[in-house]
PDB file of N, CA and C in Angstrom:
ATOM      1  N   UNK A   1       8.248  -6.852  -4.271  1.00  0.00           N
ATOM      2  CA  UNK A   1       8.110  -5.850  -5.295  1.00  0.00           C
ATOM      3  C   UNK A   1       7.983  -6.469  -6.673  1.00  0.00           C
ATOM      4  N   UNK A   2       8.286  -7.716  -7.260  1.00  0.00           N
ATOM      5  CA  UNK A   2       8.539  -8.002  -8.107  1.00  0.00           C
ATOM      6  C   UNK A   2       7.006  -8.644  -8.509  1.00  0.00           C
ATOM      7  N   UNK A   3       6.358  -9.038  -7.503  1.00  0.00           N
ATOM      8  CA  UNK A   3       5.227  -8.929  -8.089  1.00  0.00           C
ATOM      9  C   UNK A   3       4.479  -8.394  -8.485  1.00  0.00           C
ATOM     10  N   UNK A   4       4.188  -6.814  -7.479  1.00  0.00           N
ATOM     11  CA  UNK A   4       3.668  -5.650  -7.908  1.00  0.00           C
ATOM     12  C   UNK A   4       4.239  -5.226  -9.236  1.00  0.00           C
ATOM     13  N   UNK A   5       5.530  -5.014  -9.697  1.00  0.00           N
ATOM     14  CA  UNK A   5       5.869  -5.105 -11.196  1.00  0.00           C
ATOM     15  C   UNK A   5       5.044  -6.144 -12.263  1.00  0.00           C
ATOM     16  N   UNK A   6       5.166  -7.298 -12.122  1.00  0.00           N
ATOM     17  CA  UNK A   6       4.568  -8.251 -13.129  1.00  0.00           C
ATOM     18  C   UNK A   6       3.229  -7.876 -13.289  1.00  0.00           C
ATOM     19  N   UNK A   7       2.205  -7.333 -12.198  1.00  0.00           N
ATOM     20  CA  UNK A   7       0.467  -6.935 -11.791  1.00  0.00           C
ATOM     21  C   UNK A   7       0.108  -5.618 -12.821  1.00  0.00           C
ATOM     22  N   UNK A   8       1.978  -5.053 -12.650  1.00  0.00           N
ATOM     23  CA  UNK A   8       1.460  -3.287 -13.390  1.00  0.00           C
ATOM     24  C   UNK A   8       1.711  -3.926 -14.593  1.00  0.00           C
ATOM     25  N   UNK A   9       2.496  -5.017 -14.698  1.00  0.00           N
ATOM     26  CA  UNK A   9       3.136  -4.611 -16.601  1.00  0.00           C
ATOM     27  C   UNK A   9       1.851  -5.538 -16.523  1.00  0.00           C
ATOM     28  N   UNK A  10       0.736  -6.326 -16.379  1.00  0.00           N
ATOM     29  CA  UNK A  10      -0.157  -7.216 -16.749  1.00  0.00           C
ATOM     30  C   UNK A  10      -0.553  -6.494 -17.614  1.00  0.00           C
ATOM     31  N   UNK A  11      -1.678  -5.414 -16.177  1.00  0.00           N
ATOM     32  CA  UNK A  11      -2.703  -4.313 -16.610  1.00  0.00           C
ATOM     33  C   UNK A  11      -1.930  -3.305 -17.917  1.00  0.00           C
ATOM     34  N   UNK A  12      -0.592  -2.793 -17.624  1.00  0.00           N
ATOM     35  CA  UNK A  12      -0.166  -2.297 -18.712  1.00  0.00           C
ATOM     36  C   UNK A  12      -0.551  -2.468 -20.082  1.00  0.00           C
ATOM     37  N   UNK A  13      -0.104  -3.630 -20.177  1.00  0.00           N
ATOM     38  CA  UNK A  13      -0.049  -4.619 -21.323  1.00  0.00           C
ATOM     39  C   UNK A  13      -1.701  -4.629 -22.007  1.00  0.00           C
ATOM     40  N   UNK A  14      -2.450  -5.110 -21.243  1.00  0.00           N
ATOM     41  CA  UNK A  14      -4.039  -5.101 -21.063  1.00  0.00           C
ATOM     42  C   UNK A  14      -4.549  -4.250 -21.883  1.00  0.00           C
ATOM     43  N   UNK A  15      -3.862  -2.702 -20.732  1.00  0.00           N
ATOM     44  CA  UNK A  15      -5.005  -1.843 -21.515  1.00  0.00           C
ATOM     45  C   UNK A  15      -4.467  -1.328 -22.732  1.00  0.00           C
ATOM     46  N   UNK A  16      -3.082  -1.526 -23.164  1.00  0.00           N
ATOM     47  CA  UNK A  16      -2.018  -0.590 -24.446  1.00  0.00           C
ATOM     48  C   UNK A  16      -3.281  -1.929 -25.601  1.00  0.00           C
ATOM     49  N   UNK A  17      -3.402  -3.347 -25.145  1.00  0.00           N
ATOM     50  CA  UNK A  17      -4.000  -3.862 -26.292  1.00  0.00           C
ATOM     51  C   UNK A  17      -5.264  -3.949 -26.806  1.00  0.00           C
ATOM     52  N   UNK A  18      -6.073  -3.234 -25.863  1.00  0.00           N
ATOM     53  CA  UNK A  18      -7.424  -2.870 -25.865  1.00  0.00           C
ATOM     54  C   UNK A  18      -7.565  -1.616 -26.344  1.00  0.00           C
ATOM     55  N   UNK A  19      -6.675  -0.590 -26.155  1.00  0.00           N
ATOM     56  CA  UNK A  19      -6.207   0.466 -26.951  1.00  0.00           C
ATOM     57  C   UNK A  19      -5.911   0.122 -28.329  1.00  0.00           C
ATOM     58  N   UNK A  20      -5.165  -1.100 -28.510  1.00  0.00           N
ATOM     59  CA  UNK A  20      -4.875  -1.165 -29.823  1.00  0.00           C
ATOM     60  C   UNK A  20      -5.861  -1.817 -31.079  1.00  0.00           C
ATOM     61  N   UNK A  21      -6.418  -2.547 -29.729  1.00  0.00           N
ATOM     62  CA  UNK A  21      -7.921  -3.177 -30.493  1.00  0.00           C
ATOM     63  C   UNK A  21      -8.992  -2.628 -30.999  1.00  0.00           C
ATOM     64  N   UNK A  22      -8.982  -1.384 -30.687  1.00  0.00           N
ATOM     65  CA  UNK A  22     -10.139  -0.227 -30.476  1.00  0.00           C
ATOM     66  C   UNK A  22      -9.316   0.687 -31.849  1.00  0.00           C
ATOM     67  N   UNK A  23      -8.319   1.079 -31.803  1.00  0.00           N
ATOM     68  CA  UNK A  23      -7.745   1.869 -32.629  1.00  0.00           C
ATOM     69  C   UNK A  23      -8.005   1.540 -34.066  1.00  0.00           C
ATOM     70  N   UNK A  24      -6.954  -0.157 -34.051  1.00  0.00           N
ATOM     71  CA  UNK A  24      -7.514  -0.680 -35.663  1.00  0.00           C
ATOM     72  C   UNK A  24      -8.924  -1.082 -35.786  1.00  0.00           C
ATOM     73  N   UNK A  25      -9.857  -0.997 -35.074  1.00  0.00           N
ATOM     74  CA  UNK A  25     -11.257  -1.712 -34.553  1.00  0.00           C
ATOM     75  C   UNK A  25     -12.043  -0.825 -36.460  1.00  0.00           C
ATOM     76  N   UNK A  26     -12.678  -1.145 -37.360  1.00  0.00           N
ATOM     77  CA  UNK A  26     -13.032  -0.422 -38.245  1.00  0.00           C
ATOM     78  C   UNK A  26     -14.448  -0.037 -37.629  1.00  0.00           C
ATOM     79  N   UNK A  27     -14.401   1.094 -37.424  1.00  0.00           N
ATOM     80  CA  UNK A  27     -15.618   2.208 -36.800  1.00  0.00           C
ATOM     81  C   UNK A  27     -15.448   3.647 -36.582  1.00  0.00           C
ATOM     82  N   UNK A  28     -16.307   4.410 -36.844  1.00  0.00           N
ATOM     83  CA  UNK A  28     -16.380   6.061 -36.875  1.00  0.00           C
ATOM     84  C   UNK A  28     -15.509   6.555 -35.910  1.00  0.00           C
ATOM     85  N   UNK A  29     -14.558   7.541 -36.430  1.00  0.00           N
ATOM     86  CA  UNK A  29     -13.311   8.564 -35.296  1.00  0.00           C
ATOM     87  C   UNK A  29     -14.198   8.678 -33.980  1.00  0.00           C
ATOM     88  N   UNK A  30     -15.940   8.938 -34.130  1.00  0.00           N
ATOM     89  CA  UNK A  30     -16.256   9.905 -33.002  1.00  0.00           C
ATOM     90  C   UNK A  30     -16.403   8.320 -32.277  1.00  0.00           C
ATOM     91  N   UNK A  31     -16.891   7.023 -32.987  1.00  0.00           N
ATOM     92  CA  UNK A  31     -17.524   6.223 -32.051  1.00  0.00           C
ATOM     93  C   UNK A  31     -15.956   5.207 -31.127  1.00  0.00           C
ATOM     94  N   UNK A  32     -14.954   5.647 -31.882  1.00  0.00           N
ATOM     95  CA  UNK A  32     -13.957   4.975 -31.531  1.00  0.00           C
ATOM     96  C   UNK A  32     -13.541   6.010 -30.668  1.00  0.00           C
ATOM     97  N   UNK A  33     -13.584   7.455 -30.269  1.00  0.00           N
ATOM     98  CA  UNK A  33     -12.860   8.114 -29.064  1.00  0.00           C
ATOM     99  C   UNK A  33     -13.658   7.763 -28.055  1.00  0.00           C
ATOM    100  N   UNK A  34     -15.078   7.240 -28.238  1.00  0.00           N
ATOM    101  CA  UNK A  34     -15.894   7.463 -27.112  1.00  0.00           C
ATOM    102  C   UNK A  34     -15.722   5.957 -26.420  1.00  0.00           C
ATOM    103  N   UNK A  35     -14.933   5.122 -26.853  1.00  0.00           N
ATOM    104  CA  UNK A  35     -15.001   3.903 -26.610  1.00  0.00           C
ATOM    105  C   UNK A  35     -13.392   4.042 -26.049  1.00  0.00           C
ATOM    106  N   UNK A  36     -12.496   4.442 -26.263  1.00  0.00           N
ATOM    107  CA  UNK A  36     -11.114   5.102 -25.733  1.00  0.00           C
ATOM    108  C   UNK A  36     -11.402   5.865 -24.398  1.00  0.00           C
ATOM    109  N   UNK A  37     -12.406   6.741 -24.719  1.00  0.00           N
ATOM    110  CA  UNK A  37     -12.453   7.443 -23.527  1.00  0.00           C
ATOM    111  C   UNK A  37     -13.556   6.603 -22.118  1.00  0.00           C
ATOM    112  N   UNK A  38     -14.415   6.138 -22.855  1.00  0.00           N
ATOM    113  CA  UNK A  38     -15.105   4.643 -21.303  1.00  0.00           C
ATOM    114  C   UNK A  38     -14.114   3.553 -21.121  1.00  0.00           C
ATOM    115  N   UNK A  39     -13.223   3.142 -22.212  1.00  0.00           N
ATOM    116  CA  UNK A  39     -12.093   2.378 -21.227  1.00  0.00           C
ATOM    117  C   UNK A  39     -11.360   2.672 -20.582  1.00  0.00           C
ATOM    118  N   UNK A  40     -10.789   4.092 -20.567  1.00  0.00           N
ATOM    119  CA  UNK A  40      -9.744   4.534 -19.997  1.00  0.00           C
ATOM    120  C   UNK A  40     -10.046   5.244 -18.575  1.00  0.00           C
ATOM    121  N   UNK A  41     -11.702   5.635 -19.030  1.00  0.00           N
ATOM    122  CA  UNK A  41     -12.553   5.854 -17.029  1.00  0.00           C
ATOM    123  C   UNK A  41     -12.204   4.343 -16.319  1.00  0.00           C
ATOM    124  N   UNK A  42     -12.418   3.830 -17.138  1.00  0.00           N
ATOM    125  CA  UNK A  42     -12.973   2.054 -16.782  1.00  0.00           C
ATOM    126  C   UNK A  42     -11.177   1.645 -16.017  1.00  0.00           C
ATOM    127  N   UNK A  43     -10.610   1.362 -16.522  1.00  0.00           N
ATOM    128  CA  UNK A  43      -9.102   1.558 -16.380  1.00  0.00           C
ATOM    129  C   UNK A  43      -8.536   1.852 -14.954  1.00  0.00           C
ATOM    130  N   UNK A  44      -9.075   3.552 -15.270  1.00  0.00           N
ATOM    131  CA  UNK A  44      -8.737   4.495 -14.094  1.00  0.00           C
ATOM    132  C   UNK A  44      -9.279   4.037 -13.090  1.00  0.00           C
ATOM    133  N   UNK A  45     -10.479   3.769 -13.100  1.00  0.00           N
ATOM    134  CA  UNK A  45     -10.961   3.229 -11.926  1.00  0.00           C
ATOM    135  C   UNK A  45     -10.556   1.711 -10.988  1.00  0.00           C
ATOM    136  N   UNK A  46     -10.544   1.165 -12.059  1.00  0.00           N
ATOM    137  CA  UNK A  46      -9.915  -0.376 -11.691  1.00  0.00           C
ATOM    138  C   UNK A  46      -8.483   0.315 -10.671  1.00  0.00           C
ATOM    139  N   UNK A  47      -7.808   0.810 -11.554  1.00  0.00           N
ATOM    140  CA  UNK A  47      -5.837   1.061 -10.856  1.00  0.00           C
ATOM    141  C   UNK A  47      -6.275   1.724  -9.560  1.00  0.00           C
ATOM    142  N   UNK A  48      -7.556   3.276  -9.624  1.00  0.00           N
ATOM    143  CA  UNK A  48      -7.607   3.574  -8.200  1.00  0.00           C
ATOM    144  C   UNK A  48      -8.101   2.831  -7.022  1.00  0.00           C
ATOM    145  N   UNK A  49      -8.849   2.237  -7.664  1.00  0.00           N
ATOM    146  CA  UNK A  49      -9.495   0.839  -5.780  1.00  0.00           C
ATOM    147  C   UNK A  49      -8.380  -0.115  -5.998  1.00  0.00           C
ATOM    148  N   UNK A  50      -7.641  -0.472  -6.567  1.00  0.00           N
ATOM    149  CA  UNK A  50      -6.682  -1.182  -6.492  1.00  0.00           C
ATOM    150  C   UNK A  50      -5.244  -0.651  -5.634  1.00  0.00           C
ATOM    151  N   UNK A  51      -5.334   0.540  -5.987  1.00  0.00           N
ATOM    152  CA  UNK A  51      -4.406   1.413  -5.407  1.00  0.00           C
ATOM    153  C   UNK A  51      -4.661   1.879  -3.743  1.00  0.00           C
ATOM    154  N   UNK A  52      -6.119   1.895  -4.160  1.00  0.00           N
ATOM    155  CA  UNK A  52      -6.983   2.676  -2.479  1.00  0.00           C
ATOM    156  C   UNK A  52      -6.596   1.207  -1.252  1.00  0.00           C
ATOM    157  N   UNK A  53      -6.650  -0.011  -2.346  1.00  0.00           N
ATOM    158  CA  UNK A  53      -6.686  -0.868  -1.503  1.00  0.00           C
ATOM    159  C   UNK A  53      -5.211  -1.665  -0.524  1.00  0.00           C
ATOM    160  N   UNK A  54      -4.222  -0.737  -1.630  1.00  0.00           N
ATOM    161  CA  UNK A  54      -2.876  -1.138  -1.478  1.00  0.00           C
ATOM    162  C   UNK A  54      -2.625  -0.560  -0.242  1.00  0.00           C
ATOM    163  N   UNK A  55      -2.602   0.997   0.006  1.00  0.00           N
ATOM    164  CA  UNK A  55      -2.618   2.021   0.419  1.00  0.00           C
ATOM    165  C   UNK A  55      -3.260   1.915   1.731  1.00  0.00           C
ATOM    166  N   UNK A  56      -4.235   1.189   2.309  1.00  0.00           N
ATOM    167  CA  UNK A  56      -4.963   0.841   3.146  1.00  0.00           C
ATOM    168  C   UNK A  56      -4.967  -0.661   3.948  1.00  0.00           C
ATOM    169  N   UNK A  57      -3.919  -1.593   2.950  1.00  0.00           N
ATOM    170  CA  UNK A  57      -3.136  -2.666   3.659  1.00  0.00           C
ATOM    171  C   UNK A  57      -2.065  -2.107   4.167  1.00  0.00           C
ATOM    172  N   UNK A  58      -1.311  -1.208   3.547  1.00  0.00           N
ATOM    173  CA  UNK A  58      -0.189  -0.751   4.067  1.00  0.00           C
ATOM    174  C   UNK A  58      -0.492   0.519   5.457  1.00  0.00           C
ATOM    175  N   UNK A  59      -1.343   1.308   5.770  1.00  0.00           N
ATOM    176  CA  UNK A  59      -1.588   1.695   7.129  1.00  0.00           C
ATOM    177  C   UNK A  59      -2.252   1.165   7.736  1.00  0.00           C
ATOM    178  N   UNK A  60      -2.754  -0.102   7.757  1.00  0.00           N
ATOM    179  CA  UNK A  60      -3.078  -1.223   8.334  1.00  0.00           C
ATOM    180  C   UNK A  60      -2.512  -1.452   9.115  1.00  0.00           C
ATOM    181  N   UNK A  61      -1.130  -1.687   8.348  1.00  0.00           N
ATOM    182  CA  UNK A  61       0.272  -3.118   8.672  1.00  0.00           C
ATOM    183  C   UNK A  61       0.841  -1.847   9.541  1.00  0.00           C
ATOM    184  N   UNK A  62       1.224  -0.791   8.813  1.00  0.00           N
ATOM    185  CA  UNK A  62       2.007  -0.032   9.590  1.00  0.00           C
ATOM    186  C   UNK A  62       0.925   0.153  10.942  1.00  0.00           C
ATOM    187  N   UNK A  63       0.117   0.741  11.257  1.00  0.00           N
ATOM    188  CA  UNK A  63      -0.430   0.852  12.488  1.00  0.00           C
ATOM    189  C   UNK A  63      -0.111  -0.023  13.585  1.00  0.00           C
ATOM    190  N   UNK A  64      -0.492  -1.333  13.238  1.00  0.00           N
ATOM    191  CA  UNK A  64      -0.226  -2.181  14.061  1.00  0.00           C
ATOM    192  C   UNK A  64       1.256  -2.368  14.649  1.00  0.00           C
ATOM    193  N   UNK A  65       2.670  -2.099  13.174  1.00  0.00           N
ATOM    194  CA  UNK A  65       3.859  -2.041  13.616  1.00  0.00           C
ATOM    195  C   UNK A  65       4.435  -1.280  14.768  1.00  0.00           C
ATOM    196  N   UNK A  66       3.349   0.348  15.019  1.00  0.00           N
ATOM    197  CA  UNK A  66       3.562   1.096  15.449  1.00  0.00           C
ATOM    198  C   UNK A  66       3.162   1.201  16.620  1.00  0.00           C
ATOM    199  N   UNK A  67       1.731   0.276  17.455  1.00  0.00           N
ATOM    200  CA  UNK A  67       1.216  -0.114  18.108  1.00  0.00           C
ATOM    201  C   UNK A  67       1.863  -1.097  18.790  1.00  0.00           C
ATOM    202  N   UNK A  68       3.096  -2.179  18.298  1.00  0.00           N
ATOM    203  CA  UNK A  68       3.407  -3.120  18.791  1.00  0.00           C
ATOM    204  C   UNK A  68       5.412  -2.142  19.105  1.00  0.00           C
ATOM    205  N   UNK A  69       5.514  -1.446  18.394  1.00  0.00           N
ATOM    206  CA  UNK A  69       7.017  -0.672  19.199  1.00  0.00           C
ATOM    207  C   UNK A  69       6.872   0.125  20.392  1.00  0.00           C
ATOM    208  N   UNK A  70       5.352   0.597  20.033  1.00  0.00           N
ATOM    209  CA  UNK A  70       5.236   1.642  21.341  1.00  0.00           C
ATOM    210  C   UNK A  70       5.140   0.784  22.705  1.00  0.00           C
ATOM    211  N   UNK A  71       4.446  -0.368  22.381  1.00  0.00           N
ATOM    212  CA  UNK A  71       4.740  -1.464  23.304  1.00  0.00           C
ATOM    213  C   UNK A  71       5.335  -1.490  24.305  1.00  0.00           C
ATOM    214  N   UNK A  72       6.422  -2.405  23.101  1.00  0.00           N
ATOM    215  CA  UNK A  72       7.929  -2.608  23.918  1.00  0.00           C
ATOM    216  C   UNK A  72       8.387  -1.407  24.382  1.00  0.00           C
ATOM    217  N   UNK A  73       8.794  -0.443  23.777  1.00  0.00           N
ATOM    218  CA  UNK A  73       9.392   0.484  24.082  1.00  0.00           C
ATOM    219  C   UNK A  73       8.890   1.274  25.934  1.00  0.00           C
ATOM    220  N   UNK A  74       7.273   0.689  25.916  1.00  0.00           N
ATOM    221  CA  UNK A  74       6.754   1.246  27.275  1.00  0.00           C
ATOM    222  C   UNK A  74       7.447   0.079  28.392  1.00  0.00           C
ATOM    223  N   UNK A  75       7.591  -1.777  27.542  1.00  0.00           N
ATOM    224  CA  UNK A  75       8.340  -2.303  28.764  1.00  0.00           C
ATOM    225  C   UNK A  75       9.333  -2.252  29.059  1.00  0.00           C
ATOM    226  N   UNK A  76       9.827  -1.534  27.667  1.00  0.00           N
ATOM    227  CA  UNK A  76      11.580  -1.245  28.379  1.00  0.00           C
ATOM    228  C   UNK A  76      11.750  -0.556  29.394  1.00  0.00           C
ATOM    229  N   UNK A  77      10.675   0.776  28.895  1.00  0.00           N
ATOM    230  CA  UNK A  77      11.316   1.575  29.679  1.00  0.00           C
ATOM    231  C   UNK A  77      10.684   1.431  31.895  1.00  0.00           C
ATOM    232  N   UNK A  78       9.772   0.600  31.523  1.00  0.00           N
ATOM    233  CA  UNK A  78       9.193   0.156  32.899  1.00  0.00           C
ATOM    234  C   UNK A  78      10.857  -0.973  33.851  1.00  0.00           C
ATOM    235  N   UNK A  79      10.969  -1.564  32.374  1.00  0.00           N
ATOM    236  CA  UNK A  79      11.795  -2.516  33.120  1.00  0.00           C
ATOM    237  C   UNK A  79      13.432  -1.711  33.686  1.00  0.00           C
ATOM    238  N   UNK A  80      13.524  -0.441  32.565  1.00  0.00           N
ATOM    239  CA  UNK A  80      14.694   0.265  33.408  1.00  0.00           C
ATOM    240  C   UNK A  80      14.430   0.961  34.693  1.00  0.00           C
ATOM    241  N   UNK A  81      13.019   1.142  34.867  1.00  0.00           N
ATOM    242  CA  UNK A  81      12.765   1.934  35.847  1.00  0.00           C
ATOM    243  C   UNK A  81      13.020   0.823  37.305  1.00  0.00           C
ATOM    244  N   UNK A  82      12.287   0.043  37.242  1.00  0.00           N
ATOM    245  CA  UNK A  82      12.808  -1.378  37.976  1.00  0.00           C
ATOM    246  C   UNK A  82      13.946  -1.508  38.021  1.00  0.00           C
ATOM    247  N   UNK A  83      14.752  -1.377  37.644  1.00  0.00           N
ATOM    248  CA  UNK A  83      16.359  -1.928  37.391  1.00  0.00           C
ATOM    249  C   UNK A  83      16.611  -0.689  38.651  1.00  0.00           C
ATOM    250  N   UNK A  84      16.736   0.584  37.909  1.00  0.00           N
ATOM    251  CA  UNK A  84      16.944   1.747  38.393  1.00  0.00           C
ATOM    252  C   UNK A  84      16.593   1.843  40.383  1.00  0.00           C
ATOM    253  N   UNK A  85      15.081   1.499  40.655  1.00  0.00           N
ATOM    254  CA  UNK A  85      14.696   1.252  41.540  1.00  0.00           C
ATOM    255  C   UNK A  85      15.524   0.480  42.733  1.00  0.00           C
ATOM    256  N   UNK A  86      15.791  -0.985  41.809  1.00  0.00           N
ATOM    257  CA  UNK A  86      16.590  -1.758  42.278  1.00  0.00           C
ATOM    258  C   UNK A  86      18.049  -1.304  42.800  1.00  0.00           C
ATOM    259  N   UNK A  87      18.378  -0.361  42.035  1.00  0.00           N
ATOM    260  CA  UNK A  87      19.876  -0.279  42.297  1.00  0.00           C
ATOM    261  C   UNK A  87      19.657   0.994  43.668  1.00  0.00           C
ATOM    262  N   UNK A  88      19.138   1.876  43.739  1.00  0.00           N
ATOM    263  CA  UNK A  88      18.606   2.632  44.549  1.00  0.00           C
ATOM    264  C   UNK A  88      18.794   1.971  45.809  1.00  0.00           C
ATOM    265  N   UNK A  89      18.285   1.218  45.830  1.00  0.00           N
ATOM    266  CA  UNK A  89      17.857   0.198  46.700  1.00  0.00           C
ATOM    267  C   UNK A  89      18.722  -0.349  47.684  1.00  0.00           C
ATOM    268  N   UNK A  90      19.831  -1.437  46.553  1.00  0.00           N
ATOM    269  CA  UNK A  90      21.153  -1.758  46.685  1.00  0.00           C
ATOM    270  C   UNK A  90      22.345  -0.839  47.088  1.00  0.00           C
ATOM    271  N   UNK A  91      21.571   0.528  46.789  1.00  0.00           N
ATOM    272  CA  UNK A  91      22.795   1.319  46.718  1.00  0.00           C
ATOM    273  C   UNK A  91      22.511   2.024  48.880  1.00  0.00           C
ATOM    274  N   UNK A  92      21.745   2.216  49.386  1.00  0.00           N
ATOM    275  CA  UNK A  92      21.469   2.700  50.382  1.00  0.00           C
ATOM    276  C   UNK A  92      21.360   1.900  51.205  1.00  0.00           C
ATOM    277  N   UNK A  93      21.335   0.676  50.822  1.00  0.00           N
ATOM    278  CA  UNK A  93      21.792  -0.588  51.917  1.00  0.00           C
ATOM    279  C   UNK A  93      22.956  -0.862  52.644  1.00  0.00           C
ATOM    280  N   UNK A  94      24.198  -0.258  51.398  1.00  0.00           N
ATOM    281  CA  UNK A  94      25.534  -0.230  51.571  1.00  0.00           C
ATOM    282  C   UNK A  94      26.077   1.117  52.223  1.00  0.00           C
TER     283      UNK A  94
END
């Protein structure tokens, strides 16, 4: 997690100074919102495929986690059935 922190405060940091660069930047109110408002699409977009991409390692990982319990969980329960079998077995012998 602590990296994902340091990645957000990067970009944070990034865009508050590109914001700030643009703000004191000496140029017209209208030509300076319009330059606020394409960085901040620009921005948005970067954080969402970044985000899409997070989001899509992580049901990745999980799938596979979930793929590999259902697993085991099918040899357990094969191997109790065996056990079970076994004792059946043992038990009608006696």
């Amino acid at each position: 997690m602590k990296t994902s922190n340091t990645i957000l405060g990067i970009v944070g940091a990034a865009a508050a100074g590109a914001l700030l660069g643009v703000l004191f930047a000496p140029d017209k109110g209208s030509n300076t919102r319009k330059k606020i408002k394409d960085k901040s699409k620009d921005y948005g977009d970067n954080i969402k495929t970044k985000f899409d991409g997070i989001v899509s390692t992580i049901s990745s990982n999980g799938k596979e986690i979930l793929e590999e319990g259902k697993a085991k969980f099918n040899q357990a329960k094969e191997d109790f059935n065996t056990l079970k079998d076994e004792a059946k077995t043992v038990k009608s012998n006696y």
